[in-house]
Protein backbone atom coordinates (compact mmCIF):
# COMPACT_ATOMS: atom_id res chain seq x y z
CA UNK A 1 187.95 275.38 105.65
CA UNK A 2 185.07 277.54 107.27
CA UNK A 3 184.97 281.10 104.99
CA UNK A 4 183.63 282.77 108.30
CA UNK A 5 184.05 283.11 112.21
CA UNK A 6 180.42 283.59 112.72
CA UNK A 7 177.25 283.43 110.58
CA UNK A 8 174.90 285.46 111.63
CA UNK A 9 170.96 284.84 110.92
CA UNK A 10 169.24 287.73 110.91
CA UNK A 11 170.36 291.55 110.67
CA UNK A 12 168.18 293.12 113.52
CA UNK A 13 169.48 294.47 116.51
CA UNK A 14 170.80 291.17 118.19
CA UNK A 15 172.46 290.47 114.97
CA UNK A 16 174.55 293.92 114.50
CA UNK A 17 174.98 294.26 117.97
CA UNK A 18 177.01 290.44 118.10
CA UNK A 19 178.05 291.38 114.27
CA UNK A 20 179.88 294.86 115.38
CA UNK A 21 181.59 293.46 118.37
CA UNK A 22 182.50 289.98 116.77
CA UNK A 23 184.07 292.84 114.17
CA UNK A 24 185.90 294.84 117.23
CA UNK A 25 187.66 291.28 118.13
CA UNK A 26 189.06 290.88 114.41
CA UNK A 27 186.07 287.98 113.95
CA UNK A 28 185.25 287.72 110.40
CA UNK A 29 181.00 287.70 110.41
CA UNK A 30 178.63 287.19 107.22
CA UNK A 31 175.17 288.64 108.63
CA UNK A 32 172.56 287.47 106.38
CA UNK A 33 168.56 288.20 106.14
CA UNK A 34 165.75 286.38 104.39
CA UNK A 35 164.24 290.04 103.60
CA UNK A 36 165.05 292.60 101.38
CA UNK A 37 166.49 295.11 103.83
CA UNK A 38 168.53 294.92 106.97
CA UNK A 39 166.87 296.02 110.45
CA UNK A 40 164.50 293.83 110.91
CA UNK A 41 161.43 294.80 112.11
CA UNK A 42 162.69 298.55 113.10
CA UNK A 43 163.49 298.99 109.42
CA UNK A 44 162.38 302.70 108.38
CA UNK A 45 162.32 303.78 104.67
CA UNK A 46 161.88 307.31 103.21
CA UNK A 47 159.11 307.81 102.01
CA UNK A 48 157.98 311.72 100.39
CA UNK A 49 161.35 313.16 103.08
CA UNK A 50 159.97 311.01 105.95
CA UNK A 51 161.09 308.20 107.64
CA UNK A 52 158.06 305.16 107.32
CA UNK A 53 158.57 302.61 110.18
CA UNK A 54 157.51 299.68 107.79
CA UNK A 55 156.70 297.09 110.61
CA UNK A 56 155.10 299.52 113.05
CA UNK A 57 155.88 302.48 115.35
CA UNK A 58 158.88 301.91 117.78
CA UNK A 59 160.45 304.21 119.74
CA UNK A 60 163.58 303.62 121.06
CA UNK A 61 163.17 303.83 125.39
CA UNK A 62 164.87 302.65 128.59
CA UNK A 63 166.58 303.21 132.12
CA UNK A 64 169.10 301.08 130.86
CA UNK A 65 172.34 303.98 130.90
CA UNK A 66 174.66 301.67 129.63
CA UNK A 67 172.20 300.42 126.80
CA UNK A 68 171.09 304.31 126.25
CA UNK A 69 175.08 305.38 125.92
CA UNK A 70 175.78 302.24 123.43
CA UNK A 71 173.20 303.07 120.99
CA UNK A 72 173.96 306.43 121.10
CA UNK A 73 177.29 305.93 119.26
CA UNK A 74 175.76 305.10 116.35
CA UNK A 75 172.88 307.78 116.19
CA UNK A 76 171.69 310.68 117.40
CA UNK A 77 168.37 310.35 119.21
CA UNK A 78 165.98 313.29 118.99
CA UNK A 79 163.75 314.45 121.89
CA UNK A 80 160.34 312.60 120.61
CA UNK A 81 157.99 311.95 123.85
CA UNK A 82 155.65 309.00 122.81
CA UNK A 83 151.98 310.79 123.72
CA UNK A 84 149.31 308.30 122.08
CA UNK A 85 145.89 309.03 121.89
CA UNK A 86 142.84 306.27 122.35
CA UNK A 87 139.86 307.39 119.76
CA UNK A 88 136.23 305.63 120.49
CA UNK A 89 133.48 306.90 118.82
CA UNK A 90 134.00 310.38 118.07
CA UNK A 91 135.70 311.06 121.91
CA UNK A 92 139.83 311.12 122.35
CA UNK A 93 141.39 310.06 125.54
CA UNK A 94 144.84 310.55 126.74
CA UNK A 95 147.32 307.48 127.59
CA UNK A 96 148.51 305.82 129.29
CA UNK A 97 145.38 305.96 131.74
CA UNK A 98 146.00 309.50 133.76
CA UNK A 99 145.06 312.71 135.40
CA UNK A 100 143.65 313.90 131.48
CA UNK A 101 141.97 310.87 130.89
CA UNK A 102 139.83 310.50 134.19
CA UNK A 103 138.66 313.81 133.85
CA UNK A 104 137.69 313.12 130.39
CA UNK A 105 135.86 310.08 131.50
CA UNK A 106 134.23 311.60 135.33
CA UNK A 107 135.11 315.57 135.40
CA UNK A 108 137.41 314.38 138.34
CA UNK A 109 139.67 317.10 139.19
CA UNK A 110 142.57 315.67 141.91
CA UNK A 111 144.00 312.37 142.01
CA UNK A 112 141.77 311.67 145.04
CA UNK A 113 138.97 312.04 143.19
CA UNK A 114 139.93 309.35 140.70
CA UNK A 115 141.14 306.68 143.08
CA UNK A 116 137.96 306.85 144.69
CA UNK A 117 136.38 306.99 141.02
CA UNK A 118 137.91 303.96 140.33
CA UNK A 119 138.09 301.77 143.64
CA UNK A 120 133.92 302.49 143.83
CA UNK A 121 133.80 300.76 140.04
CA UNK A 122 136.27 297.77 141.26
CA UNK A 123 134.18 297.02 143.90
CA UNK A 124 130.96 297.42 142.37
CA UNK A 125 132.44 294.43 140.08
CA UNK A 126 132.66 292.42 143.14
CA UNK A 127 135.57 290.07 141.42
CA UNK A 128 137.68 287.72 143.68
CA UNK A 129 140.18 285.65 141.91
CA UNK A 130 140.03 286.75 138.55
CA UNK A 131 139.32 284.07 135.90
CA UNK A 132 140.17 285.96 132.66
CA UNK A 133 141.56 289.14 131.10
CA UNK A 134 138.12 290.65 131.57
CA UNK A 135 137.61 290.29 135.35
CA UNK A 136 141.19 290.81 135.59
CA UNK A 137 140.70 294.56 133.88
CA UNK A 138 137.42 294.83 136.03
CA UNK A 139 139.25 294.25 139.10
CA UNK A 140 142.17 296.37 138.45
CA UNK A 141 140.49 299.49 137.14
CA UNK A 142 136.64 299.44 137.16
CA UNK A 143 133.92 299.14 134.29
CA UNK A 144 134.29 302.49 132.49
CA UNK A 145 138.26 302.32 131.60
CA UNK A 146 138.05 298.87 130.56
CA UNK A 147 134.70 299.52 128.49
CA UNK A 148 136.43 302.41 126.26
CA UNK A 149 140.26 301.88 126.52
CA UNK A 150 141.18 298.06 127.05
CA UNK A 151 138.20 295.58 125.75
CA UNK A 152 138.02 296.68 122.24
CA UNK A 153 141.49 297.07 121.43
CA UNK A 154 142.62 293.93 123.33
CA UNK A 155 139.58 291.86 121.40
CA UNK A 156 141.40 292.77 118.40
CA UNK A 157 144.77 292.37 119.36
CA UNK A 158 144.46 288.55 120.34
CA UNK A 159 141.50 287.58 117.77
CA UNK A 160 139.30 286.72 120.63
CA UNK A 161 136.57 287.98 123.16
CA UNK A 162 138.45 289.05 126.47
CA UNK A 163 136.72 286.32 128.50
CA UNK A 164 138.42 283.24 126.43
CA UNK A 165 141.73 285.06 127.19
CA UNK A 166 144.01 284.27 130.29
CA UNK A 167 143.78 286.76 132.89
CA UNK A 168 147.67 286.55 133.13
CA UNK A 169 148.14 288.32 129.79
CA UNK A 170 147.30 291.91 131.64
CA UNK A 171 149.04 291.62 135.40
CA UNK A 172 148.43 295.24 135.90
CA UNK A 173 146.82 298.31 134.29
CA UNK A 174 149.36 300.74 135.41
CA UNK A 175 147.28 304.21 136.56
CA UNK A 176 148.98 307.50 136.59
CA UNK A 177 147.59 310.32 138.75
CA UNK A 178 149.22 312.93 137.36
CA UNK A 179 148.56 315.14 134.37
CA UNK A 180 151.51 314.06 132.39
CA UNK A 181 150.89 311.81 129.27
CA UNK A 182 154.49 310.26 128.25
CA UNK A 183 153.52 307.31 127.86
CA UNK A 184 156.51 305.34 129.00
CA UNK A 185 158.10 305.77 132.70
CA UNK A 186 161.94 305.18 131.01
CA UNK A 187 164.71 307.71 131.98
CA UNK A 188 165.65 308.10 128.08
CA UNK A 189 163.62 307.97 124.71
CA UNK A 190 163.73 308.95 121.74
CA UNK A 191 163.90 308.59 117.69
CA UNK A 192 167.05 308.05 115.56
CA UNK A 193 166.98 311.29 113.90
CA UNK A 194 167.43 309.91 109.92
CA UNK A 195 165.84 306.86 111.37
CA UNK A 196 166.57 303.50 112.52
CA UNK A 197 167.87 301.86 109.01
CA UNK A 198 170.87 304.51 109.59
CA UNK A 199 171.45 303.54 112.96
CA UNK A 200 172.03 299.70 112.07
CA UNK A 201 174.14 300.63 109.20
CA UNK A 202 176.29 301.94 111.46
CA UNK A 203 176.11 299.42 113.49
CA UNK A 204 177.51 296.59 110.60
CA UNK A 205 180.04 299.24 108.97
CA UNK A 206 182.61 297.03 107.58
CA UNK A 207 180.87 293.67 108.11
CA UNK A 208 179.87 291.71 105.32
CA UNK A 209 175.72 291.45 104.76
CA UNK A 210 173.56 289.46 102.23
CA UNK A 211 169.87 289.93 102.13
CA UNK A 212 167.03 288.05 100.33
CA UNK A 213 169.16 284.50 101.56
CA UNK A 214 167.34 282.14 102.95
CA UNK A 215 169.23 280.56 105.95
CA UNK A 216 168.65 276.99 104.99
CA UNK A 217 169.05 277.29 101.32
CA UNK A 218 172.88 278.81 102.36
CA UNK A 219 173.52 275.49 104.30
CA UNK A 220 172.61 273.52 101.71
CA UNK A 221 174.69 275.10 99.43
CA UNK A 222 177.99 275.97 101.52
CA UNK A 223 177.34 273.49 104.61
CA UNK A 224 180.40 274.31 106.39
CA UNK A 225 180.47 278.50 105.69
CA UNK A 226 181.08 279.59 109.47
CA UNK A 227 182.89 277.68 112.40
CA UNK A 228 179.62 278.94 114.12
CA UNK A 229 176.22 280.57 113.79
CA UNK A 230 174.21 282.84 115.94
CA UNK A 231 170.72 281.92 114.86
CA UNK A 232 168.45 284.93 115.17
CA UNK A 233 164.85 283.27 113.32
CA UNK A 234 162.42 280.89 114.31
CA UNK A 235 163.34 278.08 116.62
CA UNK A 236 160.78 275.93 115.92
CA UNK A 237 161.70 276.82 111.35
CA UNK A 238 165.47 275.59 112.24
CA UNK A 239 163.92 271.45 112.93
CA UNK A 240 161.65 271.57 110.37
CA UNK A 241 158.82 272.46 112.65
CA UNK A 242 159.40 268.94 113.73
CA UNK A 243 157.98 269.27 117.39
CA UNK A 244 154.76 271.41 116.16
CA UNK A 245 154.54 274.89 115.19
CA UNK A 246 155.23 277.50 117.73
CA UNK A 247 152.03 280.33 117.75
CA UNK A 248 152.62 283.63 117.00
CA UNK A 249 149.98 286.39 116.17
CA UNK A 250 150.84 288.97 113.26
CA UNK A 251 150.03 292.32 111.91
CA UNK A 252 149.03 293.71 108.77
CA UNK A 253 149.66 297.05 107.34
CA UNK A 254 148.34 299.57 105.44
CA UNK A 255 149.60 302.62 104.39
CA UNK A 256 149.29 306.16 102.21
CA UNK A 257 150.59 309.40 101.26
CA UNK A 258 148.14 312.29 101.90
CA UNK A 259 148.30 315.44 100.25
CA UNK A 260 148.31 317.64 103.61
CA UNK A 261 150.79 318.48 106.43
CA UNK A 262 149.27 317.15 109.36
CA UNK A 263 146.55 314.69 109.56
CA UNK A 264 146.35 313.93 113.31
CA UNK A 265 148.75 315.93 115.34
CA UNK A 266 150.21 312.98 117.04
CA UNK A 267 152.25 309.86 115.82
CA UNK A 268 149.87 307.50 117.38
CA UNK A 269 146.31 307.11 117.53
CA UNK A 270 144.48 303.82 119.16
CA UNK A 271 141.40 302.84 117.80
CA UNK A 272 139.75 301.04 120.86
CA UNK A 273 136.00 300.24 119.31
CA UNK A 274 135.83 296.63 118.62
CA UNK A 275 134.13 297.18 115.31
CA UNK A 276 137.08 299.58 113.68
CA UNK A 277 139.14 296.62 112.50
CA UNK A 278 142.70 298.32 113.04
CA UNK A 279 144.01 298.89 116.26
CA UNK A 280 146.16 302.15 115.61
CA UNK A 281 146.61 304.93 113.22
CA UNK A 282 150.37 305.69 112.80
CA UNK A 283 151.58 308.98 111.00
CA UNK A 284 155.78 308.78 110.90
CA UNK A 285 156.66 312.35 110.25
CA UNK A 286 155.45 313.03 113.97
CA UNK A 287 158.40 310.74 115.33
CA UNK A 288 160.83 313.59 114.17
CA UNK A 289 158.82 316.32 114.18
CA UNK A 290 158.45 316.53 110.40
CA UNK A 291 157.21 319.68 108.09
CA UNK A 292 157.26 317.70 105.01
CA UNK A 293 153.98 318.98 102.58
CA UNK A 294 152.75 315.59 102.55
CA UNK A 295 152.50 313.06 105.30
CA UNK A 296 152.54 309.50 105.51
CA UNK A 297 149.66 307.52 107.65
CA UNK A 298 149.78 303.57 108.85
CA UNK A 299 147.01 301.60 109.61
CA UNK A 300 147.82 298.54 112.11
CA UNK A 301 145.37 295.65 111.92
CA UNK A 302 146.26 292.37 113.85
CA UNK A 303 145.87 289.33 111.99
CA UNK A 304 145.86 285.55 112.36
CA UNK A 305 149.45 284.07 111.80
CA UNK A 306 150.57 280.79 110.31
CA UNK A 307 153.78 279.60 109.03
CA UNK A 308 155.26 281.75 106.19
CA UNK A 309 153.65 284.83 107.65
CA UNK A 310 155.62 287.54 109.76
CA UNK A 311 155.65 285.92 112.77
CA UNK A 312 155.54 289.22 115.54
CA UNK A 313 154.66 288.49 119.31
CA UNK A 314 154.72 284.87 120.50
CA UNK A 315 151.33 283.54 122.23
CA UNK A 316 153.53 282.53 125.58
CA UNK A 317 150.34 280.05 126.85
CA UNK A 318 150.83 276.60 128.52
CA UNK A 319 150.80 274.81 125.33
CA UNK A 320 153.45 277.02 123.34
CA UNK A 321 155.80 277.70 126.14
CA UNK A 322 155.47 273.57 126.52
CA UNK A 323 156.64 272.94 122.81
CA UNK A 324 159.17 275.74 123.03
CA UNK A 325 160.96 274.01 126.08
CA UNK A 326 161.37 270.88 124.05
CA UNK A 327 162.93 272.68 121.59
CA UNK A 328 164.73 274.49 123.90
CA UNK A 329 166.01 271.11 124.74
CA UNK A 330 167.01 270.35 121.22
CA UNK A 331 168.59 273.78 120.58
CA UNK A 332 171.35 272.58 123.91
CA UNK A 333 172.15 269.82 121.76
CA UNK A 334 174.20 272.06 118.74
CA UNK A 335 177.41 272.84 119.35
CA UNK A 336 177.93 275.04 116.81
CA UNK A 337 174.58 277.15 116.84
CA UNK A 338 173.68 279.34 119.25
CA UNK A 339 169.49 280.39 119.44
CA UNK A 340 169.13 284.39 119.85
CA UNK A 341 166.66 286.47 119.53
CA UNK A 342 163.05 287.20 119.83
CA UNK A 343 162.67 284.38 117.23
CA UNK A 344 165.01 282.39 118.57
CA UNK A 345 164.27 282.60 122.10
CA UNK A 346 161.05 282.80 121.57
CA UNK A 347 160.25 285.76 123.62
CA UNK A 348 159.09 289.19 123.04
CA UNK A 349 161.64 291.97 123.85
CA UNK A 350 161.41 296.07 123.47
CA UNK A 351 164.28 296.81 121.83
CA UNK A 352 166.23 298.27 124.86
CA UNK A 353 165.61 294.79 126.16
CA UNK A 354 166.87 292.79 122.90
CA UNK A 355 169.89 295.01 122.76
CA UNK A 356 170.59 293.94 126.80
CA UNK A 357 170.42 290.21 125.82
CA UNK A 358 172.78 290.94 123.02
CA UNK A 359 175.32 292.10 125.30
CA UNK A 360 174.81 288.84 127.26
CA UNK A 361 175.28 286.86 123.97
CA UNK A 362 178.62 288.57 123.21
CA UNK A 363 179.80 287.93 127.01
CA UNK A 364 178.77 284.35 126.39
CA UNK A 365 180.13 283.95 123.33
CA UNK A 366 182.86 286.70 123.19
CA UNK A 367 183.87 287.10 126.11
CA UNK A 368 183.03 290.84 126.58
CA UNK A 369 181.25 292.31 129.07
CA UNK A 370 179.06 295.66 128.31
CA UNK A 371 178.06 297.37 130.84
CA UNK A 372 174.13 298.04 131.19
């Protein structure tokens, strides 16, 4: 006899979204994690008062309503405006690309000014088809932009020189001509105030979670533990890696406490020079508008991934969305598992997007329809 309704891999948001409404329907769930901790990669951890996002800055955006009103019954979500800065030597720049940065870059004063600022550097480029990401920058917004704001930071982000990259990784390099610097377009954002480990608490209240287990190393053990399992980790990990090894690239972090109360003024600051080898500078008390004596700073440096690392945004080429299909082909063969997930779907997803395809896993599997 199975102990469980459902075992759940993985206690990120797909998991305690399925997990709390499996829960609603009288289901009885075991959520389990290979880490330490539960939230997966939006895990936060206090740290000197302050709430450290441990796997990088994310903050919490969408026009979504129905997604925005779910979450919101499980946290409150503060009023924080993501604002980045780019930093290349010794000169700041406002993003996303708008009315601030152009006249930082020309002394352009009206949005006329920089579309002709910018459609005189495209065409000096004299690009057709583009080729790869750098003639598809070129041709999208001129020599200067993609000089200080895209090449170095995207050269570091992918491990290689913007020519050996696909120009389809970068379809557009969206332009604002306005002088307003949110940096995301979404009708709601904002940080859980007491941070995101709260939120997903609340989110598995009265459902059963083990971390440090190791899915397979479970199965082994207790073969039959759930009539079925929503498998939230690596596709390619649940066969052995029997097809190949799906590519991933990963990130390293580094962080300290500093003995002062404010060390950039902003949350985020992107390092765009090729030779600084992070790409950003995070400092978490600036997500929820901390006064804490101390702060906390994060620096973000991409890194090569192979198996056993933290596996963080898929490389979706030819070959890798190839291998993924075949085990996509596999993964239709279990009747008992169901593949979910960033990991399991091998896809990337903001998190208002995750939570969406969560609500199409418990109409799927459920029966339930949320409303988006």
């Amino acid at each position: 006899m199975s102990q469980y309704d459902y075992l759940i891999v993985g206690a990120g948001l797909t998991g305690a979204v399925f997990a709390h409404e499996a829960k609603k329907l009288g289901k009885k769930c075991l959520v389990i994690d290979r880490r330490n901790h539960i939230a997966g990669n939006i895990y936060t951890e206090e740290v000197e008062g302050i709430n450290v996002h441990r796997y990088g800055a994310h903050i919490f955006h969408t026009s979504l309503r129905g997604v925005w009103d779910y979450m919101n019954q499980f946290c409150e979500f503060n009023n924080y405006v993501n604002s980045p800065v780019a930093y290349i030597n010794g000169e700041t720049y406002n993003m996303p690309f708008n009315m601030n940065t152009f006249s930082k870059l020309w002394g352009v004063f009206t949005p006329a000014e920089a579309k002709a600022k910018i459609a005189e550097q495209v065409a000096a480029e004299n690009i057709g088809e583009p080729t790869n990401l750098e003639e598809q920058a070129l041709s999208l917004v001129g020599r200067d932009i993609f000089e200080k704001l895209v090449k170095g930071y995207t050269e570091k982000q992918w491990g290689r020189d913007c020519k050996d990259l696909p120009a389809s990784i970068i379809k557009r390099l969206p332009c604002r001509f306005t002088y307003d610097n949110n940096y995301f377009n979404d009708r709601f954002q904002g940080i859980p105030m007491g941070g995101y480990t709260k939120m997903v608490e609340r989110m598995l209240e009265g459902v059963e979670v083990r971390c440090g287990v190791e899915y397979k190393e479970l199965i082994s053990e207790q073969p039959d533990i759930a009539d079925r399992t929503i498998y939230c980790g690596p596709i390619d990990a649940f066969y052995d890696f029997k097809l190949g090894t799906l590519e991933y690239r990963s990130l390293r972090f580094e962080s300290e406490i500093l003995d002062e109360e404010n060390h950039q003024g902003v949350a985020v600051v992107n390092y765009t020079a090729r030779d600084v080898p992070y790409t950003r500078v995070i400092e978490h008390k600036h997500f929820e508008f901390g006064t804490q004596p101390k702060t906390v700073v994060t620096r973000e440096y991409p890194a090569d991934w192979k198996p056993g690392d933290e596996p963080y945004y898929p490389v979706n080429d030819a070959r890798n969305e190839a291998l993924y299909a075949e085990y996509e082909k596999l993964a239709a063969e279990e009747g008992d598992v169901v593949f979910a997930g960033r990991l399991g779907g091998y896809k990337y997803y903001d998190m208002d997007k995750a939570v969406a395809a969560a609500f199409d896993l418990v109409k799927n599997e459920l029966g339930v329809e949320i409303a988006k």
